[in-house]
N, C-alpha and C. Protein backbone atom coordinates (compact mmCIF):
# COMPACT_ATOMS: atom_id res chain seq x y z
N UNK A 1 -17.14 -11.67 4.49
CA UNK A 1 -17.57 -10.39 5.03
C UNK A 1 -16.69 -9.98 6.20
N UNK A 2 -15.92 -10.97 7.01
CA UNK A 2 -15.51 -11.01 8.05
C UNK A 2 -14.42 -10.11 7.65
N UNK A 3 -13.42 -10.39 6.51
CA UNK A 3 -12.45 -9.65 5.95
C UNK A 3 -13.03 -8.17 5.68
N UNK A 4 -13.55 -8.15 5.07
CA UNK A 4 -13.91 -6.63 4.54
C UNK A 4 -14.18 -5.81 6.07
N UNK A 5 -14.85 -5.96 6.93
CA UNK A 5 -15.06 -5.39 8.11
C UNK A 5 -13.87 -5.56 8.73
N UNK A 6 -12.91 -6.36 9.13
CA UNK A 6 -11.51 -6.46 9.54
C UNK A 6 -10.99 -5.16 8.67
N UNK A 7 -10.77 -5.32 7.61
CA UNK A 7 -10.19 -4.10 7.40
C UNK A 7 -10.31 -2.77 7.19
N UNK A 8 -11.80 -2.70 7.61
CA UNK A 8 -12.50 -1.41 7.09
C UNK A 8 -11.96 -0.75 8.76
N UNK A 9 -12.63 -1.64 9.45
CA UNK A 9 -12.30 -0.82 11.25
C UNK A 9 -10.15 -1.18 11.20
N UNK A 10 -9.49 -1.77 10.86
CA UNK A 10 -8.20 -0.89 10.69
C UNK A 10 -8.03 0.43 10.32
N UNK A 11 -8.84 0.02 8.77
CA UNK A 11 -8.29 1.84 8.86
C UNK A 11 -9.08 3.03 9.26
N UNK A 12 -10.19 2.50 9.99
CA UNK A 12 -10.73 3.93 10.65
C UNK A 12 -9.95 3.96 11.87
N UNK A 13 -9.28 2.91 12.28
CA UNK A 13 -8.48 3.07 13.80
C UNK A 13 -7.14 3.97 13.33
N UNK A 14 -7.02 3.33 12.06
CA UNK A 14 -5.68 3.69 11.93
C UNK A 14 -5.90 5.21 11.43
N UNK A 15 -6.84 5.84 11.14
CA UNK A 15 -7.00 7.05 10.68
C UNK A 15 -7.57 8.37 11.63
N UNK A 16 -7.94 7.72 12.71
CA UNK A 16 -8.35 8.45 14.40
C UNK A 16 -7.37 8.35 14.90
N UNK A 17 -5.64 7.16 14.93
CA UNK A 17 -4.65 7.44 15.58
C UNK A 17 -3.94 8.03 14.87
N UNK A 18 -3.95 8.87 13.40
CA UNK A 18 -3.04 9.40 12.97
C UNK A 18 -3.41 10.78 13.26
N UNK A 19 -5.03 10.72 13.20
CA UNK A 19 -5.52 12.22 13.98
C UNK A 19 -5.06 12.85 14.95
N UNK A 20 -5.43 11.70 16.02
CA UNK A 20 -4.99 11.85 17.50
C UNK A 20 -4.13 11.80 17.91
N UNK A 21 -2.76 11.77 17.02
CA UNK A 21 -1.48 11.32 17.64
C UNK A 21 -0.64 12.76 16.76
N UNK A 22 -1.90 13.17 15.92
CA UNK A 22 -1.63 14.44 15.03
C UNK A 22 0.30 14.56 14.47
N UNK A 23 0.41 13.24 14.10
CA UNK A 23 1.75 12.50 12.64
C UNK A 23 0.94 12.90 11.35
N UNK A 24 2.08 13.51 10.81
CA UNK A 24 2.55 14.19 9.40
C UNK A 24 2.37 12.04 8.51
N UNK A 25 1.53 11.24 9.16
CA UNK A 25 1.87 10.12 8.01
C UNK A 25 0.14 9.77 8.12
N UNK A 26 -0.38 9.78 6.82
CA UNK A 26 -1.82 8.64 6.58
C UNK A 26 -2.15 7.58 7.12
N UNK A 27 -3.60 7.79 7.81
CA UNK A 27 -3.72 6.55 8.42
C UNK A 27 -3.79 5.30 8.14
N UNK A 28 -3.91 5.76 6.89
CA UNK A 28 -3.75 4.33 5.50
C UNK A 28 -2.37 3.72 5.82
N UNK A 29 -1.54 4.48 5.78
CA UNK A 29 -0.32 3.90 6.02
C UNK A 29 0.17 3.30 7.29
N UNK A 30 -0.17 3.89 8.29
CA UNK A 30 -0.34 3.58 9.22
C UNK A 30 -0.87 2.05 9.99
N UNK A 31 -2.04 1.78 9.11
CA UNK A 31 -3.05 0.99 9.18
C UNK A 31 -2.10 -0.51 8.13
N UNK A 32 -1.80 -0.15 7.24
CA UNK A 32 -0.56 -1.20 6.27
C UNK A 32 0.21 -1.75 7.48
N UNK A 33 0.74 -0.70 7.41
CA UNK A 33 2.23 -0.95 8.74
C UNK A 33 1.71 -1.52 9.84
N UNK A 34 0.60 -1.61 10.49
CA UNK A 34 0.40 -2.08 11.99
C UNK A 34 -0.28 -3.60 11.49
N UNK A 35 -1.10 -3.93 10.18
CA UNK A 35 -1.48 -5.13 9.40
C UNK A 35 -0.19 -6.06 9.63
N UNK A 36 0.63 -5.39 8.42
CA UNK A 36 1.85 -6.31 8.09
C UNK A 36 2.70 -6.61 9.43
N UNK A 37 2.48 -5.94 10.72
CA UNK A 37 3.64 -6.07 11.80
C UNK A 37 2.99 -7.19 12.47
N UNK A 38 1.39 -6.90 12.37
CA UNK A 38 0.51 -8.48 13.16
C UNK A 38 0.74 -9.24 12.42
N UNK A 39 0.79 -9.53 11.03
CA UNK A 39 0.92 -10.35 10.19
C UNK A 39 2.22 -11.19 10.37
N UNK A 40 3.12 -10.54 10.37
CA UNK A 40 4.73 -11.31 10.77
C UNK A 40 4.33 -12.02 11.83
N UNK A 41 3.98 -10.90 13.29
CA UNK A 41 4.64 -11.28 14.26
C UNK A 41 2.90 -12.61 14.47
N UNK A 42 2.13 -12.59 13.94
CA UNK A 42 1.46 -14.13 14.06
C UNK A 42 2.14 -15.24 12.96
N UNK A 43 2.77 -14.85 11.78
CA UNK A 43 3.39 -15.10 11.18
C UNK A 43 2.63 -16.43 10.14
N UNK A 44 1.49 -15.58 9.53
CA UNK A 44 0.38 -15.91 8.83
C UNK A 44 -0.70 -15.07 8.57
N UNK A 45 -1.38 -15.05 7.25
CA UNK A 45 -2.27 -13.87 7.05
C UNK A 45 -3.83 -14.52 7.42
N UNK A 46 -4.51 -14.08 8.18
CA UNK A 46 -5.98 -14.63 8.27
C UNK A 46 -6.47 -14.56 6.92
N UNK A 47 -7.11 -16.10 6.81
CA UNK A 47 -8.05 -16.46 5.33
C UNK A 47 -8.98 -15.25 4.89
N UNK A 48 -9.82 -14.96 6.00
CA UNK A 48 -10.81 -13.58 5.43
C UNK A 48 -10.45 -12.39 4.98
N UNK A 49 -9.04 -11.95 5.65
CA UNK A 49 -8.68 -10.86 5.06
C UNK A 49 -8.09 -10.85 3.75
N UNK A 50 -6.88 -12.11 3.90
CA UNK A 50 -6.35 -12.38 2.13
C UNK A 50 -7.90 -12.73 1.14
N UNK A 51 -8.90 -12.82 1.55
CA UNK A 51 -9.93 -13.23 0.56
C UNK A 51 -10.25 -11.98 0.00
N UNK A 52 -10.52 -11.25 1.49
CA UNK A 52 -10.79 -9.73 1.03
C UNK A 52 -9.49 -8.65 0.05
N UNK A 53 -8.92 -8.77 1.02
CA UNK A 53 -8.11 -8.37 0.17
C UNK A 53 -7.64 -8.24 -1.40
N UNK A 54 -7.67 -9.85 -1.96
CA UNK A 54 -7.58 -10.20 -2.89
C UNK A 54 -8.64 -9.80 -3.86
N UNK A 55 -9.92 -9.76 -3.56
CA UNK A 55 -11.13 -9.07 -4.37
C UNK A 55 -10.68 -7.16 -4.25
N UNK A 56 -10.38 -6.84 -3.45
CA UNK A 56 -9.95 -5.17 -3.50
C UNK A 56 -8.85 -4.87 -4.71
N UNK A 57 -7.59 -5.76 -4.75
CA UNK A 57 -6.77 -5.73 -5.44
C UNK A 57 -6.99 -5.92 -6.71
N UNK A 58 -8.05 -6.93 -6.84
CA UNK A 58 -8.41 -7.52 -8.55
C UNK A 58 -9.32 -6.07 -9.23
N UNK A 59 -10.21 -5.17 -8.44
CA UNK A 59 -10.44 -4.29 -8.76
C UNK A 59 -9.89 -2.67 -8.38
N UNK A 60 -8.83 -2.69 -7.64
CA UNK A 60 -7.71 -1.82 -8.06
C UNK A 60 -7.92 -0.80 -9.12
N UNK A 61 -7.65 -1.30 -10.21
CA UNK A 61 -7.02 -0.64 -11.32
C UNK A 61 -8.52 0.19 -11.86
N UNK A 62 -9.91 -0.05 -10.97
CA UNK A 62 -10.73 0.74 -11.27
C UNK A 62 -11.01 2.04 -10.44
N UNK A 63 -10.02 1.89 -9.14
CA UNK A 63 -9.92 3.70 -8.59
C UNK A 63 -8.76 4.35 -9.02
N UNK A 64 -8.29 4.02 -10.46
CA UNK A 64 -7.67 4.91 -11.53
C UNK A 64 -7.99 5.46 -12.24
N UNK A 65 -9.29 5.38 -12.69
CA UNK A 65 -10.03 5.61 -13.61
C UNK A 65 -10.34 7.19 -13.23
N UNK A 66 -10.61 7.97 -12.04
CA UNK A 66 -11.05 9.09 -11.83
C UNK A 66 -9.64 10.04 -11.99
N UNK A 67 -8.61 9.29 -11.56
CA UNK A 67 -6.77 10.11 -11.58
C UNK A 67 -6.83 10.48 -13.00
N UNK A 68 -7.21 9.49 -13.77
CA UNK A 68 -6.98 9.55 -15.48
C UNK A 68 -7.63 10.51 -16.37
N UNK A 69 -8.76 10.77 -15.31
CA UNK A 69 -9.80 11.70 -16.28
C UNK A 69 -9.18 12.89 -15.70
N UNK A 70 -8.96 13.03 -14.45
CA UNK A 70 -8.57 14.47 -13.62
C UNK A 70 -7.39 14.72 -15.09
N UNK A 71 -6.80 14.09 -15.06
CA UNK A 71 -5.15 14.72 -15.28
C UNK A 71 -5.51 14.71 -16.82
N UNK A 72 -6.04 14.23 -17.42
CA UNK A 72 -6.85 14.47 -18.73
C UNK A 72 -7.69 15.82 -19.00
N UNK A 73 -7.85 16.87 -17.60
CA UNK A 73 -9.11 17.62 -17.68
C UNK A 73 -7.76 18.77 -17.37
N UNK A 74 -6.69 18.72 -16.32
CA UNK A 74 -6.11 19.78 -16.01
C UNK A 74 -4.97 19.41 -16.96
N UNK A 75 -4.56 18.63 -18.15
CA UNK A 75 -3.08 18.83 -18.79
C UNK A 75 -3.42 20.30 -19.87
N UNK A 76 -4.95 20.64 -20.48
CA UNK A 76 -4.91 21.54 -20.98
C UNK A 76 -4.69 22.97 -20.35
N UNK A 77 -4.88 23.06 -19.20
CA UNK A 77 -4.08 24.02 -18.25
C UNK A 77 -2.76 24.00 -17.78
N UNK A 78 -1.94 23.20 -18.10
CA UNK A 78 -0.51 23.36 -17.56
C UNK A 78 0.43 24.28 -17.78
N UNK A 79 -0.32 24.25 -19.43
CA UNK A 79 1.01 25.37 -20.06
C UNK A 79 2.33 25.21 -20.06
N UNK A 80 3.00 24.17 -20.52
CA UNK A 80 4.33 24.18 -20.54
C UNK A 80 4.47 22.87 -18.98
N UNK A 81 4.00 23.33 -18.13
CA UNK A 81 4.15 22.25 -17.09
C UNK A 81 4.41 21.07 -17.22
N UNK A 82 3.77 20.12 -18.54
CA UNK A 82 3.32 18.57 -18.69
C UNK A 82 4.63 17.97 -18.09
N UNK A 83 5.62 18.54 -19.17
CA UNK A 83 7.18 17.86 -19.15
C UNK A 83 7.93 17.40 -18.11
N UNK A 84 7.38 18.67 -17.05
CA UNK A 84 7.84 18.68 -15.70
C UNK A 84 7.72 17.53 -15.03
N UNK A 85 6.01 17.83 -14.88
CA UNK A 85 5.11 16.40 -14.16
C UNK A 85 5.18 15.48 -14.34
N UNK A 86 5.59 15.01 -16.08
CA UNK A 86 5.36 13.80 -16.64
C UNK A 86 7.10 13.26 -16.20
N UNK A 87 7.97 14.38 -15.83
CA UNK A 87 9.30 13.56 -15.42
C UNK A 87 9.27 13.34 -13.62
N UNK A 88 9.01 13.96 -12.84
CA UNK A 88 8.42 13.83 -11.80
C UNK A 88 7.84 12.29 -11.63
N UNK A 89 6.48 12.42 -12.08
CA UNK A 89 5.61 11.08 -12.03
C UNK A 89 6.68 9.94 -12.41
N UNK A 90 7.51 9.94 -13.26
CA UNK A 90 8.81 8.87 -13.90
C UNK A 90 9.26 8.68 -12.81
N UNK A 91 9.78 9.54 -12.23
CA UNK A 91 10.65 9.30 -11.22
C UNK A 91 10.59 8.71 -10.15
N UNK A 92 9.03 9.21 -9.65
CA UNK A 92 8.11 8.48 -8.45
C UNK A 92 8.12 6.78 -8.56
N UNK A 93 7.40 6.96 -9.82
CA UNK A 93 7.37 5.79 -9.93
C UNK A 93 8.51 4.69 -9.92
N UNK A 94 9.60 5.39 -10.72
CA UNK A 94 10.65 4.26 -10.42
C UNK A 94 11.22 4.05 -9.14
N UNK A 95 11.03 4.98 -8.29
CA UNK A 95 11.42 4.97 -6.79
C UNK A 95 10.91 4.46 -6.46
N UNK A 96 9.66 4.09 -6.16
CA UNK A 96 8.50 3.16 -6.04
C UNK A 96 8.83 1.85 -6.20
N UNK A 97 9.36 1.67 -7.15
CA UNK A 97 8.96 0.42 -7.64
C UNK A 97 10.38 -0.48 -7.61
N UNK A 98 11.88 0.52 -6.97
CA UNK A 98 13.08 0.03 -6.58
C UNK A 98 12.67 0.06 -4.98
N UNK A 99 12.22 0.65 -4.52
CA UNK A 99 11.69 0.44 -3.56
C UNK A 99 10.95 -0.92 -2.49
N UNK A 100 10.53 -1.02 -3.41
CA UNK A 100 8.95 -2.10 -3.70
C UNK A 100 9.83 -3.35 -3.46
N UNK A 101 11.11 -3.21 -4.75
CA UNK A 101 11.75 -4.38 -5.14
C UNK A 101 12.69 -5.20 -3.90
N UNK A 102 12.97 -3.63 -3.12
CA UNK A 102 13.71 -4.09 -2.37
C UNK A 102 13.77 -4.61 -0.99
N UNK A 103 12.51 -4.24 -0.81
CA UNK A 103 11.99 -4.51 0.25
C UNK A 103 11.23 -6.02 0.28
N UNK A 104 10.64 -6.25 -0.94
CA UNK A 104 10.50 -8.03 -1.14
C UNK A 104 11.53 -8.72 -1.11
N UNK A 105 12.88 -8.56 -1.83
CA UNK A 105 13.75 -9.05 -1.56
C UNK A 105 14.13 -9.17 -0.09
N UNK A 106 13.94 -8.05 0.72
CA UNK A 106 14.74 -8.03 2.22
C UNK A 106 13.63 -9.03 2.69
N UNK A 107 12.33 -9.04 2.52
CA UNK A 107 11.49 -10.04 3.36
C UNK A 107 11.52 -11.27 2.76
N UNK A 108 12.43 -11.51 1.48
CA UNK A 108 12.48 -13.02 1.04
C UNK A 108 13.51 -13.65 1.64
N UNK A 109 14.39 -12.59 2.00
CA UNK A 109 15.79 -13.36 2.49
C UNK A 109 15.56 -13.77 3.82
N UNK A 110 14.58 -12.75 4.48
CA UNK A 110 14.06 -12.90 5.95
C UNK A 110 13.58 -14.41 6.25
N UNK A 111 12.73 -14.42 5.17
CA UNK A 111 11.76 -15.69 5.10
C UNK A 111 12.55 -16.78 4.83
N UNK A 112 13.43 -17.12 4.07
CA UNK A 112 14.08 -18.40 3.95
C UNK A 112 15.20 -17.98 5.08
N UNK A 113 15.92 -17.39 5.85
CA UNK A 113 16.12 -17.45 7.14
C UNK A 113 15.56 -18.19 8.11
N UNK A 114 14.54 -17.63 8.19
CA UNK A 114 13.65 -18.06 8.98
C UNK A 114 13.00 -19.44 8.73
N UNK A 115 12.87 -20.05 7.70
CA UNK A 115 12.72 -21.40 7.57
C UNK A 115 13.59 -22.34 7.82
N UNK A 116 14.87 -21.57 7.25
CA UNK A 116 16.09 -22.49 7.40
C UNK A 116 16.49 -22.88 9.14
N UNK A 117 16.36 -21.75 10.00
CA UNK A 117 16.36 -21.96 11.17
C UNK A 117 15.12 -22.64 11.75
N UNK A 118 13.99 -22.80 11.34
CA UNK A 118 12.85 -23.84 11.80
C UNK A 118 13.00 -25.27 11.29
N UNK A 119 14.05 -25.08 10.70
CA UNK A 119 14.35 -26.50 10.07
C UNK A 119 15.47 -27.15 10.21
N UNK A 120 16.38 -26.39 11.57
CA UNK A 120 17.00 -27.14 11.80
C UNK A 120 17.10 -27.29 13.15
């Protein structure tokens, strides 16, 4: 429980300082970014939150379910649009996901750095 409340008050903090600081960025994001920067710089993830976490993630793929029906309800209104969107969304996604790639890579190289220098 300890996890789930850890991260619930992140992102209401993180979503009153994106208010209050009135940035063009989500406090969601916000709230990621200030996680992962405690996370390094303690340089370990607290057990409750990876617990939590890990139960949010395993059910994931069920706050898709409402995107799927939306875009199922407005493709008969597009009119010609789909093609557009549907290359768009391609695109996102692969940016995303070179993105994604590359940035694990930059924190893997970080990480065995960083071991290699604790280890010697």
């Amino acid at each position: 429980m300890k996890g789930y409340v850890s991260l619930f008050a992140i992102a209401i903090a993180a979503d009153m300082a994106a208010e209050s600081l009135e940035i063009p960025v989500p406090g969601s994001i916000l709230g990621l970014v200030g996680l992962t920067g405690w996370f390094v710089a303690k340089g370990k993830i607290d057990p409750a939150i990876e617990a939590a976490s890990g139960v949010l993630l395993k059910y994931l793929a069920l706050l898709l379910v409402p995107v799927g029906v939306a875009v199922t309800d407005l493709a008969a209104g597009l009119n010609g649009e789909l093609l557009a969107m549907v290359a768009v969304s391609v695109a996102a996604m692969v940016t995303a996901l070179v993105t994604t790639v590359g940035i694990v890579k930059a924190a893997q190289r970080f990480r065995t750095k960083r071991t290699i220098a604790a280890q010697s």
